[in-house]
Protein backbone atom coordinates (compact mmCIF):
# COMPACT_ATOMS: atom_id res chain seq x y z
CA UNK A 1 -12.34 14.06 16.69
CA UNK A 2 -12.64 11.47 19.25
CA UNK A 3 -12.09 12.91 23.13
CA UNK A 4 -8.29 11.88 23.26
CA UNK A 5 -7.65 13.16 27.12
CA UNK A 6 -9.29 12.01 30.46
CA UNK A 7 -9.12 14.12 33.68
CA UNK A 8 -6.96 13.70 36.51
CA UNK A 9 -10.42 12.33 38.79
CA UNK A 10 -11.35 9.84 35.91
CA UNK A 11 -7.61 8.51 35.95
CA UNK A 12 -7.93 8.37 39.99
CA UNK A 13 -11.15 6.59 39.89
CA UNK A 14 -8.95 4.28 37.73
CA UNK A 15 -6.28 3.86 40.44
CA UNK A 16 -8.58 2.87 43.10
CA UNK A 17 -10.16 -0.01 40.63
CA UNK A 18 -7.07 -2.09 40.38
CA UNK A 19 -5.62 0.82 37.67
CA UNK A 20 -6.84 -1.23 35.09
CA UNK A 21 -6.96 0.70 31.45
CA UNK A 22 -9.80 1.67 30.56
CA UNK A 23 -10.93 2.72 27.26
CA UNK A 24 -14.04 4.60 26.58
CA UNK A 25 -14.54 3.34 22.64
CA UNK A 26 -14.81 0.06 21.38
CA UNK A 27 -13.56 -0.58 17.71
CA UNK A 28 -13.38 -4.21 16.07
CA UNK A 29 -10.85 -2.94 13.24
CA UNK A 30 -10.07 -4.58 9.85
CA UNK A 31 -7.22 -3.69 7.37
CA UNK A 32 -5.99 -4.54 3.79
CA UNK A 33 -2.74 -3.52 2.76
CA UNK A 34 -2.93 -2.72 -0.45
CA UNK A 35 -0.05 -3.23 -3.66
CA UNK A 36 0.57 -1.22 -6.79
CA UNK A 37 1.56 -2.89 -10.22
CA UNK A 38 5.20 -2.75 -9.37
CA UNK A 39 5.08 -4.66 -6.17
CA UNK A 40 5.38 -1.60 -3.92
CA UNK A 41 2.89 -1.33 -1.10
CA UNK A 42 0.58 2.12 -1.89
CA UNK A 43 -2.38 2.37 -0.29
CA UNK A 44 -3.92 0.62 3.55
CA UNK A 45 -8.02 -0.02 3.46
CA UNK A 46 -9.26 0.28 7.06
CA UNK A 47 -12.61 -0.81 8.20
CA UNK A 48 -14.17 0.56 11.47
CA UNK A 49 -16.80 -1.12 13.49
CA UNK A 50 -17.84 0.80 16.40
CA UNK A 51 -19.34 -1.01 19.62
CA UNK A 52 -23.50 -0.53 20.05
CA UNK A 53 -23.55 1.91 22.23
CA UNK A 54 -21.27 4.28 20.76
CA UNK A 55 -23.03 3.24 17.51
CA UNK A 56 -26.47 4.40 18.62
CA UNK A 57 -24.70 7.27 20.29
CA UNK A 58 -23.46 8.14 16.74
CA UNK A 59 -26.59 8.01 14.71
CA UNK A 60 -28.48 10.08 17.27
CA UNK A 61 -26.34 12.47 17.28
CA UNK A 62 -26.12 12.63 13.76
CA UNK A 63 -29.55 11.93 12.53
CA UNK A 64 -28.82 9.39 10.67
CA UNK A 65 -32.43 7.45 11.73
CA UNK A 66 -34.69 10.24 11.00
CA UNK A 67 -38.02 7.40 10.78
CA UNK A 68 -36.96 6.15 14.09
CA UNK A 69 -37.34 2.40 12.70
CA UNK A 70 -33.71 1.38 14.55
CA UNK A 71 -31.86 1.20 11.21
CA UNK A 72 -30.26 3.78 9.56
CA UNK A 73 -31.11 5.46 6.21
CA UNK A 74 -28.60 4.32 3.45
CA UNK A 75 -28.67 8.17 1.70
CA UNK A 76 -28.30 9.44 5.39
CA UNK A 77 -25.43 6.54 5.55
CA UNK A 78 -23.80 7.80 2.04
CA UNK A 79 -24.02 11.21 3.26
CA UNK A 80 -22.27 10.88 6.62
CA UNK A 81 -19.39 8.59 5.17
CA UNK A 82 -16.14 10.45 6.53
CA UNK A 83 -17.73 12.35 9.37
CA UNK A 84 -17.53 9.83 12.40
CA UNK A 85 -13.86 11.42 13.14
CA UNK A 86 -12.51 14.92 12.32
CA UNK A 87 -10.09 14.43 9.96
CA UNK A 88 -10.10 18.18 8.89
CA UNK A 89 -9.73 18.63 12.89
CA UNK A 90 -6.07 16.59 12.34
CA UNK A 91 -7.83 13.23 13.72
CA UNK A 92 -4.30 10.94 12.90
CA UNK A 93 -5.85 8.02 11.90
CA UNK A 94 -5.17 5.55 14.62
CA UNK A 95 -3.07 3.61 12.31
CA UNK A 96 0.96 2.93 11.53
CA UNK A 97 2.93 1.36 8.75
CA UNK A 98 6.71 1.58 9.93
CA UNK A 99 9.81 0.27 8.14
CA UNK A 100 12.54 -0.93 10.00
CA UNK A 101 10.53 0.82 13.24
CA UNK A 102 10.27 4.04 11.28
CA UNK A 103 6.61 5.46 10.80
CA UNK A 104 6.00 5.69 7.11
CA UNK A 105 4.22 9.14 6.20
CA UNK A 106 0.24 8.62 4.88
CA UNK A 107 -2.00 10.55 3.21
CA UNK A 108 -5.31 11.75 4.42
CA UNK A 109 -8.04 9.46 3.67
CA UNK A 110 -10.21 8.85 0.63
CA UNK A 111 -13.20 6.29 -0.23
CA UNK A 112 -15.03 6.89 2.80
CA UNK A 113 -18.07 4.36 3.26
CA UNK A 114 -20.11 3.73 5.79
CA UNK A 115 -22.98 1.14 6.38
CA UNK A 116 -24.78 -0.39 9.77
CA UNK A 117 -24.45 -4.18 10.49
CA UNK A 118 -25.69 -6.27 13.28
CA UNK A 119 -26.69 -3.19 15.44
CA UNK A 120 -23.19 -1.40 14.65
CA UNK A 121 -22.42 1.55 13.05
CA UNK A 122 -19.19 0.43 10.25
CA UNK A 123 -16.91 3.17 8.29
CA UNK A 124 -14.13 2.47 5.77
CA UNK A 125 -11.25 4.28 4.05
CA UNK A 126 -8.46 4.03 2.33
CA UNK A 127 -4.91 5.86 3.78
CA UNK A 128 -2.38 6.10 0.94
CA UNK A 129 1.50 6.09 1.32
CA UNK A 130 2.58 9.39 0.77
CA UNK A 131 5.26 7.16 -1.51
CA UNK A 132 4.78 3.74 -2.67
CA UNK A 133 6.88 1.69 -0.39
CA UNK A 134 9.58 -0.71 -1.60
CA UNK A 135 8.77 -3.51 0.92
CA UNK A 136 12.34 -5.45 0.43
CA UNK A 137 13.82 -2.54 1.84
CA UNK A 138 13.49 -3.92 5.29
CA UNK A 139 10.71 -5.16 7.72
CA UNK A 140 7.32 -3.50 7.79
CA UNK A 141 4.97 -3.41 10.13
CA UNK A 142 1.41 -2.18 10.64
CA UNK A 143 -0.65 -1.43 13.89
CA UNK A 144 -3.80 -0.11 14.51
CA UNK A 145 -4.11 1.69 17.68
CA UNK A 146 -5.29 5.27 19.48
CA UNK A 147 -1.94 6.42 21.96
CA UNK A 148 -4.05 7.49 24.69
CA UNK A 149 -6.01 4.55 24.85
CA UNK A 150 -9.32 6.15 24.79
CA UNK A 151 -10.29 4.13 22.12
CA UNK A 152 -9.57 0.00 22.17
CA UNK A 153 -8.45 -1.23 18.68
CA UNK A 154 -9.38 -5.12 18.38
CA UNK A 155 -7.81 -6.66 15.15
CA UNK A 156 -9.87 -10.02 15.57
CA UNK A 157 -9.38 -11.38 11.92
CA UNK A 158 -6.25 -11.70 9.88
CA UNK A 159 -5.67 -8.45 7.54
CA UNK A 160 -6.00 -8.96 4.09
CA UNK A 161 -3.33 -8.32 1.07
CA UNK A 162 -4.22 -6.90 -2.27
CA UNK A 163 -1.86 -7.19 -5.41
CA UNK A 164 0.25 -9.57 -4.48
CA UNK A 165 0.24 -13.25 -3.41
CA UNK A 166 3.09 -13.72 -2.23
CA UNK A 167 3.17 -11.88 0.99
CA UNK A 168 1.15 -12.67 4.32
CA UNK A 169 1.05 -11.13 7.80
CA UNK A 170 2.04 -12.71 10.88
CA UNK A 171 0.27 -11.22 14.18
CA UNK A 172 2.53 -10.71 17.54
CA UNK A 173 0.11 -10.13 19.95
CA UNK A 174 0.71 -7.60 22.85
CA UNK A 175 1.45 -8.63 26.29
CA UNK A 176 -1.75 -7.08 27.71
CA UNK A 177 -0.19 -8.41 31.54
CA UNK A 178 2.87 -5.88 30.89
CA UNK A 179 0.67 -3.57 29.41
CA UNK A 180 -1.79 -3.55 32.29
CA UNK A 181 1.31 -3.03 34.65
CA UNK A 182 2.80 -0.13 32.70
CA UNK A 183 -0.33 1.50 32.33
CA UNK A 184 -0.99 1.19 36.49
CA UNK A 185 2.68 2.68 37.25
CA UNK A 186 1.87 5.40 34.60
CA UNK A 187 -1.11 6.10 36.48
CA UNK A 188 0.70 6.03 39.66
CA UNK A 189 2.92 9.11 38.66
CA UNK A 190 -0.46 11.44 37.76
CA UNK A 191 -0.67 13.95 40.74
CA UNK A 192 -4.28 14.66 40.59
CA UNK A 193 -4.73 16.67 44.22
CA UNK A 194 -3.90 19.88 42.99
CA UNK A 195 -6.79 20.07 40.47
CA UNK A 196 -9.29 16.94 40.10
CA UNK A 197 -10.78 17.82 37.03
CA UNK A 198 -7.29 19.15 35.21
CA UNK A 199 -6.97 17.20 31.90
CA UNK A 200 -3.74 14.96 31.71
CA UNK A 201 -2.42 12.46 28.84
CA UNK A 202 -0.54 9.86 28.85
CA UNK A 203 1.83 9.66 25.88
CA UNK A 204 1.42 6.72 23.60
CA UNK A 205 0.11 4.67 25.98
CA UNK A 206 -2.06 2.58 23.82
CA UNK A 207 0.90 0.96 21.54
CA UNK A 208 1.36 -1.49 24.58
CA UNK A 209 -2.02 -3.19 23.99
CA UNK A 210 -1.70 -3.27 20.26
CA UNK A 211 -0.97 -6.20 18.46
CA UNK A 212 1.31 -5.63 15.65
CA UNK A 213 1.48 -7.49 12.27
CA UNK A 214 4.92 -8.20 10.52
CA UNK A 215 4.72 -7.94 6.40
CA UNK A 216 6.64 -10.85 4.71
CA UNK A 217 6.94 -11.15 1.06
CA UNK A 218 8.61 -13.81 -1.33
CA UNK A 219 10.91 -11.41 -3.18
CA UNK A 220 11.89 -9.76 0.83
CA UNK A 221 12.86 -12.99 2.27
């Protein structure tokens, strides 16, 4: 599982750089939201792509380069598909589908894939619905996004839709200004003199600097 906390001295060094957030993790994320034969929406493919560093950082850790040649095996690939978070650990996912602001239980994940492009380390999977979703029920959205803001979630391209063609996704990007201000007066509660090193969190911190996508369909509307 991904370090979710940061001590009470990292969070001060923060303060005295302009308590800026700063995440730790890089991740240019890609998602599909997937439709059964009925119409309902089943099933979200998510696409990782980890920044270089934490790439490299990955496949040394992991072996995953074992002739040294900068590119990493594709049986050593296949083999370590599903292992870059601990999901058995009760790693959430970093992802949301809500109705009508609700989260919508998912299932663990399943198809795991991974492969290395352009110097970066990319995993896949697919999160079922724990129930097929009705989306005329009301509005759904999706975000992608860790709450402590270790990790930064960058949705750069439009998700995709599968089983349908009538529905599309409209992005409404975060206001990273407000965000950035929250986050500083956040910071500015943390009383980090007792104990330096003590680890604090701050509670879903990251939804502010998450863009999140709006679900229309034809037969909703």
């Amino acid at each position: 599982m991904i370090k979710r906390v940061l001590s009470a001295a990292a969070l001060s060094a923060t303060l005295a750089g302009g308590a800026h957030a700063h995440p730790h993790v890089f991740i240019d994320a890609a998602f599909e939201m997937l439709f059964d034969e009925a119409g309902a929406l089943k099933a979200v493919r998510i696409d990782w792509a980890y920044d270089e560093f934490y790439s490299l950082m990955l496949i040394e850790e992991n072996g995953l380069d074992a002739d040294g040649d900068g590119t990493p095996e594709p049986a050593a690939l296949d083999a370590y598909a599903g292992h870059d978070v601990d999901w058995a650990a009760g790693f959430p996912g970093d992802f949301t589908v809500a109705l009508d602001g609700v989260t919508v239980d998912l299932d663990g994940p399943v198809m795991h894939r991974a492969r290395f492009e352009d110097g970066r380390l990319v995993t896949s999977h697919v999160r079922p619905l724990a129930e097929p979703l009705d989306v005329s029920t009301g509005m759904v959205t999706a975000r992608a996004y860790d709450p402590s803001y270790f990790v930064a979630y960058d949705v750069s391209k439009t998700p995709g839709i599968s089983g349908r063609d009538d529905c599309s996704l409209q992005r409404e990007a975060a206001d990273r200004e407000a965000a950035e201000a929250e986050y500083g007066e956040q910071l500015a509660e943390v009383d980090a003199s007792s104990d330096p090193f003590e680890a604090v969190e701050l509670p879903d911190i990251g939804v502010l600097f998450a863009d999140r996508f709006v679900l229309t369909c034809a037969a909703s509307s």
